[in-house]
ModelCIF file with pLDDT and N, C-alpha, C, O atoms, coordinates in Angstrom:
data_MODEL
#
_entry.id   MODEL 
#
_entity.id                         1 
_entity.type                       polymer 
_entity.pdbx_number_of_molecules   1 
#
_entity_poly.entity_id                      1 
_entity_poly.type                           'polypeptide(L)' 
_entity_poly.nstd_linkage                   no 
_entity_poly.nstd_monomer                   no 
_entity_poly.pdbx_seq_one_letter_code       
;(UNK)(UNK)(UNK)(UNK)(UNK)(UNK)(UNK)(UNK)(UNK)(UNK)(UNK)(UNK)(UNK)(UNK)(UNK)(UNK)
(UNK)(UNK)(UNK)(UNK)(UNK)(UNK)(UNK)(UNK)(UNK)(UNK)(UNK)(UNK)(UNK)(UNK)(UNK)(UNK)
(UNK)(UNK)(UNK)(UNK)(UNK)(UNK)
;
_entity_poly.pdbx_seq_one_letter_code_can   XXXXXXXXXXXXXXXXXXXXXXXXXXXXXXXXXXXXXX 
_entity_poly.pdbx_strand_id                 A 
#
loop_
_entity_poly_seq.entity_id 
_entity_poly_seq.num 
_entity_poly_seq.mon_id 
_entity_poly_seq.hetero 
1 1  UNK n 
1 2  UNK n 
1 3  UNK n 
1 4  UNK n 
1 5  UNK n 
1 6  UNK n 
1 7  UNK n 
1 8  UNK n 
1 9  UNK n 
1 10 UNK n 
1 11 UNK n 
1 12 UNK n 
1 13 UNK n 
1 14 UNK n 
1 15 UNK n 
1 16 UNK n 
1 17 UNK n 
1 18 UNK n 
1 19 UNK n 
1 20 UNK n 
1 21 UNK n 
1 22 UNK n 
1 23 UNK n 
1 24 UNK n 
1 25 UNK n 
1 26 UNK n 
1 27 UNK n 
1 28 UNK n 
1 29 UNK n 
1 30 UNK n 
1 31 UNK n 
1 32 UNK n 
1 33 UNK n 
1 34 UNK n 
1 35 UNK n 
1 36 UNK n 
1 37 UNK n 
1 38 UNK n 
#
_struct_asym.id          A 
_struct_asym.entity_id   1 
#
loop_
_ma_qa_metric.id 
_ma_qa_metric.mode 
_ma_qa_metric.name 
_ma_qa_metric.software_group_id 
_ma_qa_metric.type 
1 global pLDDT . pLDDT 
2 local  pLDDT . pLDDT 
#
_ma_qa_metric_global.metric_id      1 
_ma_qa_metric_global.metric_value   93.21 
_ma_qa_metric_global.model_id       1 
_ma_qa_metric_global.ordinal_id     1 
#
loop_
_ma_qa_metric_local.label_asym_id 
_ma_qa_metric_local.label_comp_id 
_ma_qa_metric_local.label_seq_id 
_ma_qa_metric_local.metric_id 
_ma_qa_metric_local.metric_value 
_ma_qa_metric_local.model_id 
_ma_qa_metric_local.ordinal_id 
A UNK 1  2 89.00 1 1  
A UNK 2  2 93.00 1 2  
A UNK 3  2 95.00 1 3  
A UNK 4  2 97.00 1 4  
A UNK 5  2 97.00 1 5  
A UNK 6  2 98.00 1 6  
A UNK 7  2 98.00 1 7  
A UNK 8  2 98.00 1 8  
A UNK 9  2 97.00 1 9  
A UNK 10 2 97.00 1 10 
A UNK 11 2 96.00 1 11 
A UNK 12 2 95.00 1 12 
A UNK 13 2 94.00 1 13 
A UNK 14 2 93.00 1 14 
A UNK 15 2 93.00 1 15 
A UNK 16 2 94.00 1 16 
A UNK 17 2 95.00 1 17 
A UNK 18 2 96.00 1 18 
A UNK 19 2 97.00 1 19 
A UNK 20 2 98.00 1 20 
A UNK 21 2 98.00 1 21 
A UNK 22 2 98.00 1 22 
A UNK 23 2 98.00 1 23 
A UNK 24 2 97.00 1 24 
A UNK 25 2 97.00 1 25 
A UNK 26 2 94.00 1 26 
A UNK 27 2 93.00 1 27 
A UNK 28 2 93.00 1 28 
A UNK 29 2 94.00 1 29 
A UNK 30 2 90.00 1 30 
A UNK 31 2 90.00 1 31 
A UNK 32 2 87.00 1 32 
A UNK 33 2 87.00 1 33 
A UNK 34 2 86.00 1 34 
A UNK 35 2 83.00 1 35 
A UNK 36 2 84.00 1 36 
A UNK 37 2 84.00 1 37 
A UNK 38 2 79.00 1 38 
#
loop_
_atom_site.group_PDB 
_atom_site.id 
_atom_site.type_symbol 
_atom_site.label_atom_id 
_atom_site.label_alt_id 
_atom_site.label_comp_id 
_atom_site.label_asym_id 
_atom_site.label_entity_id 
_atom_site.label_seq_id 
_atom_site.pdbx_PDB_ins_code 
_atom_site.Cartn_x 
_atom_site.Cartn_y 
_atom_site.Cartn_z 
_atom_site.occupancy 
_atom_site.B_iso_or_equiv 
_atom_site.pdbx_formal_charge 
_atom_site.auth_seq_id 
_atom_site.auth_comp_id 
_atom_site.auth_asym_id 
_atom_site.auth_atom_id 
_atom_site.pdbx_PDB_model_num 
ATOM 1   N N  . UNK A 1 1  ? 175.721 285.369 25.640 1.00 89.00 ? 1  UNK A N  1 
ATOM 2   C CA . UNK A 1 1  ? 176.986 285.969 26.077 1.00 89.00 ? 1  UNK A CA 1 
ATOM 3   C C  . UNK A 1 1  ? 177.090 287.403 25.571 1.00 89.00 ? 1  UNK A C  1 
ATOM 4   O O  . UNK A 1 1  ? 176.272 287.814 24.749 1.00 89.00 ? 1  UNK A O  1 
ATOM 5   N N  . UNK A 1 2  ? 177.967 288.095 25.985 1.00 93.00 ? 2  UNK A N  1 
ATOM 6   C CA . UNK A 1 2  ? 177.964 289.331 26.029 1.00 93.00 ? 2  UNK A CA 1 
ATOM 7   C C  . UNK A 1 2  ? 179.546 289.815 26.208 1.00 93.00 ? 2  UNK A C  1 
ATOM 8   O O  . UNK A 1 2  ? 180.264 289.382 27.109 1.00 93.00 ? 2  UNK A O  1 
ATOM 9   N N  . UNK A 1 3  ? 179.991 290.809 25.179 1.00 95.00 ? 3  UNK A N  1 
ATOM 10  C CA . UNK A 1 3  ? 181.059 291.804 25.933 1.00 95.00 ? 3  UNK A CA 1 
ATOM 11  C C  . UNK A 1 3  ? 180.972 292.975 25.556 1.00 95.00 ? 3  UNK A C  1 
ATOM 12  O O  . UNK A 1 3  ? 180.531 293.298 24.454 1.00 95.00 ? 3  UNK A O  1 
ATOM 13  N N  . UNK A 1 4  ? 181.524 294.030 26.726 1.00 97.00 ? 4  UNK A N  1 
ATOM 14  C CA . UNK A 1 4  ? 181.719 295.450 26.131 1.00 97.00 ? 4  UNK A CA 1 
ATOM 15  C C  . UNK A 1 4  ? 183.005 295.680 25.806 1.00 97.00 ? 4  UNK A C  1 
ATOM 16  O O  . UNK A 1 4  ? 183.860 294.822 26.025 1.00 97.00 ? 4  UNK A O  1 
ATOM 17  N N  . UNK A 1 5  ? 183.387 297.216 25.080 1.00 97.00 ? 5  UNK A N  1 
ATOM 18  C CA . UNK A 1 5  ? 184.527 297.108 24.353 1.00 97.00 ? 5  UNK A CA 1 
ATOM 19  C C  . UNK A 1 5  ? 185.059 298.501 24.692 1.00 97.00 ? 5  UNK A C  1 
ATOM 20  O O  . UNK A 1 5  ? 184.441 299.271 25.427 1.00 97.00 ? 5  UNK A O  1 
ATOM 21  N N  . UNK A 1 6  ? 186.298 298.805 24.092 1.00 98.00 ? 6  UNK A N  1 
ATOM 22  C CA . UNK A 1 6  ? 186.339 299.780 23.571 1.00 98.00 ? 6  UNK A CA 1 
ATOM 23  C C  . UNK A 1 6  ? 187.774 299.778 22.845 1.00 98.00 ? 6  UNK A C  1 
ATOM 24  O O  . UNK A 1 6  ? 188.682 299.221 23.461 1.00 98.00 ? 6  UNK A O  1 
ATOM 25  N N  . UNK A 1 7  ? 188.072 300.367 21.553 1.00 98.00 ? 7  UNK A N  1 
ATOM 26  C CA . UNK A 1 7  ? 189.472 300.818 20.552 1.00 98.00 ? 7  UNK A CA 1 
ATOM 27  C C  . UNK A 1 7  ? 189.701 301.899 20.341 1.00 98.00 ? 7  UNK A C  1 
ATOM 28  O O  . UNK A 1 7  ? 188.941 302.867 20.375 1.00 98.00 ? 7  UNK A O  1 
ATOM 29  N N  . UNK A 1 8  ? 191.459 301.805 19.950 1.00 98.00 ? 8  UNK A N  1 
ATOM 30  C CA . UNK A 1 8  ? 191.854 303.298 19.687 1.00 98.00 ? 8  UNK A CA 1 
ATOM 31  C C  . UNK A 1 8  ? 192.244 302.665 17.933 1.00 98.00 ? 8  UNK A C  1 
ATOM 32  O O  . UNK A 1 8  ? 192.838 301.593 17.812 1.00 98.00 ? 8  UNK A O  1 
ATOM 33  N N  . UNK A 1 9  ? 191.892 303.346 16.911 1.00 97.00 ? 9  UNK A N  1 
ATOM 34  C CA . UNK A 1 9  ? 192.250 302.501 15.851 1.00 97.00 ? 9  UNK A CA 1 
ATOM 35  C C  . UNK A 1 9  ? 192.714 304.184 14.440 1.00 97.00 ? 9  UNK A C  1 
ATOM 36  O O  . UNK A 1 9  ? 192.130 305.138 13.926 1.00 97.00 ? 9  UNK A O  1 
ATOM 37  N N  . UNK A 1 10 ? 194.358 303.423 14.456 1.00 97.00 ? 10 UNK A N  1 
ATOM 38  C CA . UNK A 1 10 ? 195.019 304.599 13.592 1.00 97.00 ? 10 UNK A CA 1 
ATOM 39  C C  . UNK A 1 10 ? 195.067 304.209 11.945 1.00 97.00 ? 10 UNK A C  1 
ATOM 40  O O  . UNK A 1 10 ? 195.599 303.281 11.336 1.00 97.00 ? 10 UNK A O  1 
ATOM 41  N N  . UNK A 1 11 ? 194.259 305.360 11.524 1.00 96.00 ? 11 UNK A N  1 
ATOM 42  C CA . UNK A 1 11 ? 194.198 305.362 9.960  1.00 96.00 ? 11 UNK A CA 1 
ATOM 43  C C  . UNK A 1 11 ? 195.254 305.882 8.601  1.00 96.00 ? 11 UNK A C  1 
ATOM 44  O O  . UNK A 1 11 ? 195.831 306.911 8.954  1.00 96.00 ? 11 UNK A O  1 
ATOM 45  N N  . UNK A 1 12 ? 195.543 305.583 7.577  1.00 95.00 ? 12 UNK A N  1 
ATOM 46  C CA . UNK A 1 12 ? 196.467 305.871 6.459  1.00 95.00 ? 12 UNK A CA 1 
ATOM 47  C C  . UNK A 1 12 ? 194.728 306.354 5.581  1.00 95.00 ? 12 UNK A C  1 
ATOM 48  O O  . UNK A 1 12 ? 193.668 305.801 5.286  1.00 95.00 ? 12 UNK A O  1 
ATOM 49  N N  . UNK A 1 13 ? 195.058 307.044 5.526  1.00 94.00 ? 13 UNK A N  1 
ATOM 50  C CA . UNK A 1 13 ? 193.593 308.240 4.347  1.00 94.00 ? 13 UNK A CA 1 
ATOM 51  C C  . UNK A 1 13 ? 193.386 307.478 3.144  1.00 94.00 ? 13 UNK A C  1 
ATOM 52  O O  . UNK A 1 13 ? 192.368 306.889 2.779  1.00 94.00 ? 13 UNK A O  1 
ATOM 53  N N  . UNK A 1 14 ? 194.464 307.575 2.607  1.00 93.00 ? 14 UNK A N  1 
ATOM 54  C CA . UNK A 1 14 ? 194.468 307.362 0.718  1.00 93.00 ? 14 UNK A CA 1 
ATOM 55  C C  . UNK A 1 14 ? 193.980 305.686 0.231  1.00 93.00 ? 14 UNK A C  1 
ATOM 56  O O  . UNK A 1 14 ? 192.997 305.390 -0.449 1.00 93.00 ? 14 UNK A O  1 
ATOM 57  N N  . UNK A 1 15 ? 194.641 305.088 0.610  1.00 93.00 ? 15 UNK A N  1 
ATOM 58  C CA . UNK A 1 15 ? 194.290 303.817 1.154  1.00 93.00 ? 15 UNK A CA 1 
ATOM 59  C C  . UNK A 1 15 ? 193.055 303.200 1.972  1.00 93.00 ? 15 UNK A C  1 
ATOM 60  O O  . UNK A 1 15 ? 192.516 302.180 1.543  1.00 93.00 ? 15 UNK A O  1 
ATOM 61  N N  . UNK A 1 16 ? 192.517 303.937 3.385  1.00 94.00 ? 16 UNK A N  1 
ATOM 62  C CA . UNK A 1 16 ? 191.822 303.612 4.237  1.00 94.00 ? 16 UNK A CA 1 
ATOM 63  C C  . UNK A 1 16 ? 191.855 302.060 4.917  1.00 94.00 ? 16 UNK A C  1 
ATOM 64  O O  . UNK A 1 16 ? 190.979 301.207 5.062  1.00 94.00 ? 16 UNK A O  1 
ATOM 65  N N  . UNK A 1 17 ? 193.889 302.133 5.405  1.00 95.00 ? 17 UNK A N  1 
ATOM 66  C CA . UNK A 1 17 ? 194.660 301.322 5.679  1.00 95.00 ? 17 UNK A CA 1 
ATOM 67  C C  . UNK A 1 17 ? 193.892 301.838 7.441  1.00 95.00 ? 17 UNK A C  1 
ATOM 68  O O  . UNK A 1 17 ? 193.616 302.927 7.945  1.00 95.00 ? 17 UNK A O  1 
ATOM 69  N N  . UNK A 1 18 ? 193.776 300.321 7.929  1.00 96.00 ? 18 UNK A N  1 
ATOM 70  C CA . UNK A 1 18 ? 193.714 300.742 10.001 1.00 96.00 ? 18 UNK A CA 1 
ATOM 71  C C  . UNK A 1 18 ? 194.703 299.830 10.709 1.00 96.00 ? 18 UNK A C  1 
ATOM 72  O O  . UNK A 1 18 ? 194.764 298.610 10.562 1.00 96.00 ? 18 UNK A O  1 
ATOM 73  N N  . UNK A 1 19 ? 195.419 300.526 11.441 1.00 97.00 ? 19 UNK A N  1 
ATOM 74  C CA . UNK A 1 19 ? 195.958 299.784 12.465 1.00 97.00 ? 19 UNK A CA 1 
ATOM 75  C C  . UNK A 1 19 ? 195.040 300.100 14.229 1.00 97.00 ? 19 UNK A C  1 
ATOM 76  O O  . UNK A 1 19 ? 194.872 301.221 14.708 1.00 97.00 ? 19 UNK A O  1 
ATOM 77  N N  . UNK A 1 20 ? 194.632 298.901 14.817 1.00 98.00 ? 20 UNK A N  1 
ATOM 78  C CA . UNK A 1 20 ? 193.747 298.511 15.432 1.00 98.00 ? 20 UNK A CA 1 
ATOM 79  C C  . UNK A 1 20 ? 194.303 298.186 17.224 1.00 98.00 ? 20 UNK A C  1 
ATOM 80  O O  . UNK A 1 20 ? 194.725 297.048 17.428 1.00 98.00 ? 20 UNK A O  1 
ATOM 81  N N  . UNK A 1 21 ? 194.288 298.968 18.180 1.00 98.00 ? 21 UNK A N  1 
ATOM 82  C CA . UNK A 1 21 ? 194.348 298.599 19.370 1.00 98.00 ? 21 UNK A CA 1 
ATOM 83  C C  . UNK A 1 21 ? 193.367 298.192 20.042 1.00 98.00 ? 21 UNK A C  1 
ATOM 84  O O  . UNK A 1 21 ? 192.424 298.931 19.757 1.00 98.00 ? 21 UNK A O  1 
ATOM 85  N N  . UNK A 1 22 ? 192.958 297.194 21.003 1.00 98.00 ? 22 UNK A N  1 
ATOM 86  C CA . UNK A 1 22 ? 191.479 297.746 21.728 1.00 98.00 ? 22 UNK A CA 1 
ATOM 87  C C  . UNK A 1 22 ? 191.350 296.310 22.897 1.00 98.00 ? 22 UNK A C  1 
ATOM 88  O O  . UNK A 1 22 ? 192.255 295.477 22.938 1.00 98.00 ? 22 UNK A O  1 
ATOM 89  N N  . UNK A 1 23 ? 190.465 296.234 23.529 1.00 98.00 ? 23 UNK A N  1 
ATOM 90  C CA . UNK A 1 23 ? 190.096 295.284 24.640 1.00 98.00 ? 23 UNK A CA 1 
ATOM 91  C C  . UNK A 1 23 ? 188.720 295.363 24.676 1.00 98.00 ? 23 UNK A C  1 
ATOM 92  O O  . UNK A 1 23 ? 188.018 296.332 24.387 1.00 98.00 ? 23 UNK A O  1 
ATOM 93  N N  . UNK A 1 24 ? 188.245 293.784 25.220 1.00 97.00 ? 24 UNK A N  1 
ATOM 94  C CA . UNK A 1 24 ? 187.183 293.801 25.264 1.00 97.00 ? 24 UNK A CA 1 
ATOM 95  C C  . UNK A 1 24 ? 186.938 292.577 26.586 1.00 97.00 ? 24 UNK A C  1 
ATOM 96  O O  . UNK A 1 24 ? 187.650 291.634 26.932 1.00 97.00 ? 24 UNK A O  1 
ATOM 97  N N  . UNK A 1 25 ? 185.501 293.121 27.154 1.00 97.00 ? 25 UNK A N  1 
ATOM 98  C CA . UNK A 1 25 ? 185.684 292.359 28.466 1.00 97.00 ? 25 UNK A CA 1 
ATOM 99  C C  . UNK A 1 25 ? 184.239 291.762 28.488 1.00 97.00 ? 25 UNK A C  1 
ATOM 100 O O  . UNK A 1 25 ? 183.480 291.897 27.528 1.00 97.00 ? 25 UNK A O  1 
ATOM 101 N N  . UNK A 1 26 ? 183.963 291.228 29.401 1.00 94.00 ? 26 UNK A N  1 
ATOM 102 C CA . UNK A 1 26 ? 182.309 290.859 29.585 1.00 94.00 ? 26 UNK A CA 1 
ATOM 103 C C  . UNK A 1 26 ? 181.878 291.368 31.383 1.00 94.00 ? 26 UNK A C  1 
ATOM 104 O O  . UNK A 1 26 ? 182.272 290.901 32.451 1.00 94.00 ? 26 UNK A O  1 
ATOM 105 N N  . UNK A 1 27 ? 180.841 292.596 31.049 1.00 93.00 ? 27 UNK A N  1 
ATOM 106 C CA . UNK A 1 27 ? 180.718 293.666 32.165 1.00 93.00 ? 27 UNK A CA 1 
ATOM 107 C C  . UNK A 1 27 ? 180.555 293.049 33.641 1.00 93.00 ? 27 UNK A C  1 
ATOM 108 O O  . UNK A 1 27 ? 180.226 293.723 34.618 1.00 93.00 ? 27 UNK A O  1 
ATOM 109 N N  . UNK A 1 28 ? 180.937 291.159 33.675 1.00 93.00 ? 28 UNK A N  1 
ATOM 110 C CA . UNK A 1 28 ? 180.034 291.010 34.725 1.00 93.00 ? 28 UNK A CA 1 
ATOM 111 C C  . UNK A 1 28 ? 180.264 289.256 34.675 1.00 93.00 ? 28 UNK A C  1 
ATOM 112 O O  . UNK A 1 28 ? 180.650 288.654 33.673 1.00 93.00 ? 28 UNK A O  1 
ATOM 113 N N  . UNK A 1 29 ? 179.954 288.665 35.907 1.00 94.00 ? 29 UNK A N  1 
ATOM 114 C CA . UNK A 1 29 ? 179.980 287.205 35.213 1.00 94.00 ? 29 UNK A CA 1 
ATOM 115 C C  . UNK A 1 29 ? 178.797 286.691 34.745 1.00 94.00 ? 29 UNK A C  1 
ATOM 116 O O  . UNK A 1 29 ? 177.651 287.102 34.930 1.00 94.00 ? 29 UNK A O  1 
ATOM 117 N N  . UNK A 1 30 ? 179.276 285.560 33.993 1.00 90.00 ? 30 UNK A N  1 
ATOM 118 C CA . UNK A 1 30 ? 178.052 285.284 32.726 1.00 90.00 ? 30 UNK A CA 1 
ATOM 119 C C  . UNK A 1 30 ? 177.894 283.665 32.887 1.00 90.00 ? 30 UNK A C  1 
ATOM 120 O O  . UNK A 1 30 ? 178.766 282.912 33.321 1.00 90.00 ? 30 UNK A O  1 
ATOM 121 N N  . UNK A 1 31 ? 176.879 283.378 32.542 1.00 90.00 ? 31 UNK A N  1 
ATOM 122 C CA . UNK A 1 31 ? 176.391 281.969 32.386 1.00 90.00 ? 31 UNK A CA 1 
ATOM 123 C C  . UNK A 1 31 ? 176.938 281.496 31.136 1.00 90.00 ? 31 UNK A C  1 
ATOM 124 O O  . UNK A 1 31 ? 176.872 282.012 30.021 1.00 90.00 ? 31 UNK A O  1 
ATOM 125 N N  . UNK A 1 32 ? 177.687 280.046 31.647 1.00 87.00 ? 32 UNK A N  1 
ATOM 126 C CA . UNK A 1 32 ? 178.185 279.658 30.499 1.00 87.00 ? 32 UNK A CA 1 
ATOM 127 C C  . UNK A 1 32 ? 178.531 277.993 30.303 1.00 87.00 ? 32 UNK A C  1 
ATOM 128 O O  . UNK A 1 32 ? 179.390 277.513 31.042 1.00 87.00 ? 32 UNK A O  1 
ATOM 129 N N  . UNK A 1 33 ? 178.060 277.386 29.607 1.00 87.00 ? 33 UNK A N  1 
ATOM 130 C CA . UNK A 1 33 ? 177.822 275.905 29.708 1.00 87.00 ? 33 UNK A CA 1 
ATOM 131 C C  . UNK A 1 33 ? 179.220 275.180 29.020 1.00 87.00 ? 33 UNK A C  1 
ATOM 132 O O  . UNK A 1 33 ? 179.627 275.408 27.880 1.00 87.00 ? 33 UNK A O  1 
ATOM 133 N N  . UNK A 1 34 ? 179.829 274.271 29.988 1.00 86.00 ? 34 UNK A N  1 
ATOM 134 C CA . UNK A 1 34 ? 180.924 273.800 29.300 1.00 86.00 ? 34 UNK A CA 1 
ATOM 135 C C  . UNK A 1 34 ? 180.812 272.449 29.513 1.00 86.00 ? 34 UNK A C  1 
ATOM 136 O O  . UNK A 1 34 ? 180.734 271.924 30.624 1.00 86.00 ? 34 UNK A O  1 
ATOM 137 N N  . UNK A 1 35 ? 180.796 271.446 27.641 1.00 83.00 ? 35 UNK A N  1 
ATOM 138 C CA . UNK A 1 35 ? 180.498 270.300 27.322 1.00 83.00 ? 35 UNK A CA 1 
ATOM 139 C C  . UNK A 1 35 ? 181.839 269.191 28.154 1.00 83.00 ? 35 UNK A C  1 
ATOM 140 O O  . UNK A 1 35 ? 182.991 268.967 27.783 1.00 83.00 ? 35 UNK A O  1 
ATOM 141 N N  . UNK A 1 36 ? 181.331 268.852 28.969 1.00 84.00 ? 36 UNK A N  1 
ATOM 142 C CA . UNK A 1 36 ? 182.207 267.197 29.827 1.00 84.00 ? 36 UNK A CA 1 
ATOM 143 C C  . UNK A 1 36 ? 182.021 266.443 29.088 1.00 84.00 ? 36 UNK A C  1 
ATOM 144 O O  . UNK A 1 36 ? 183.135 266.016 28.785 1.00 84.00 ? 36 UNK A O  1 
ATOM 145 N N  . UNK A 1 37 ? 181.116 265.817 28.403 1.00 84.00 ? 37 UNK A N  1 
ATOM 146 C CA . UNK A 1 37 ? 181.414 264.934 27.515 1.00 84.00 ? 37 UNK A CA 1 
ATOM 147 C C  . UNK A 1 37 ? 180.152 264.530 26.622 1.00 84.00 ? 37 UNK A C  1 
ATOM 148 O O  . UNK A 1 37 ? 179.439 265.524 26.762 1.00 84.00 ? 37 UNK A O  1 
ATOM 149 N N  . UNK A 1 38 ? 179.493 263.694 25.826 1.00 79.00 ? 38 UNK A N  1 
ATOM 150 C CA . UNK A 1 38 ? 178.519 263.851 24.991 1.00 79.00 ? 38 UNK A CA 1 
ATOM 151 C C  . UNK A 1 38 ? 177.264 263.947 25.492 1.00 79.00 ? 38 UNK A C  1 
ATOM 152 O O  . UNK A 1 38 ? 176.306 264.098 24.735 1.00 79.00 ? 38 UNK A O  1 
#
């Protein structure tokens, strides 16, 4: 599996406190196995 991304992420200096926006997607559809039962 796979995703691409991208953030905007705002910093406090003294500290090197982040507040964090961002999205992330997968570029495309993807193969992906989902367990029905054992």
């Amino acid at each position: 599996d796979i995703y691409f991304g991208s953030a905007i992420c705002f910093s406090e200096p003294l500290h090197k406190i982040r507040i964090i926006l961002g999205i992330d997607f997968k570029p495309g559809y993807i193969r992906v196995l989902v367990k029905d039962n054992d």
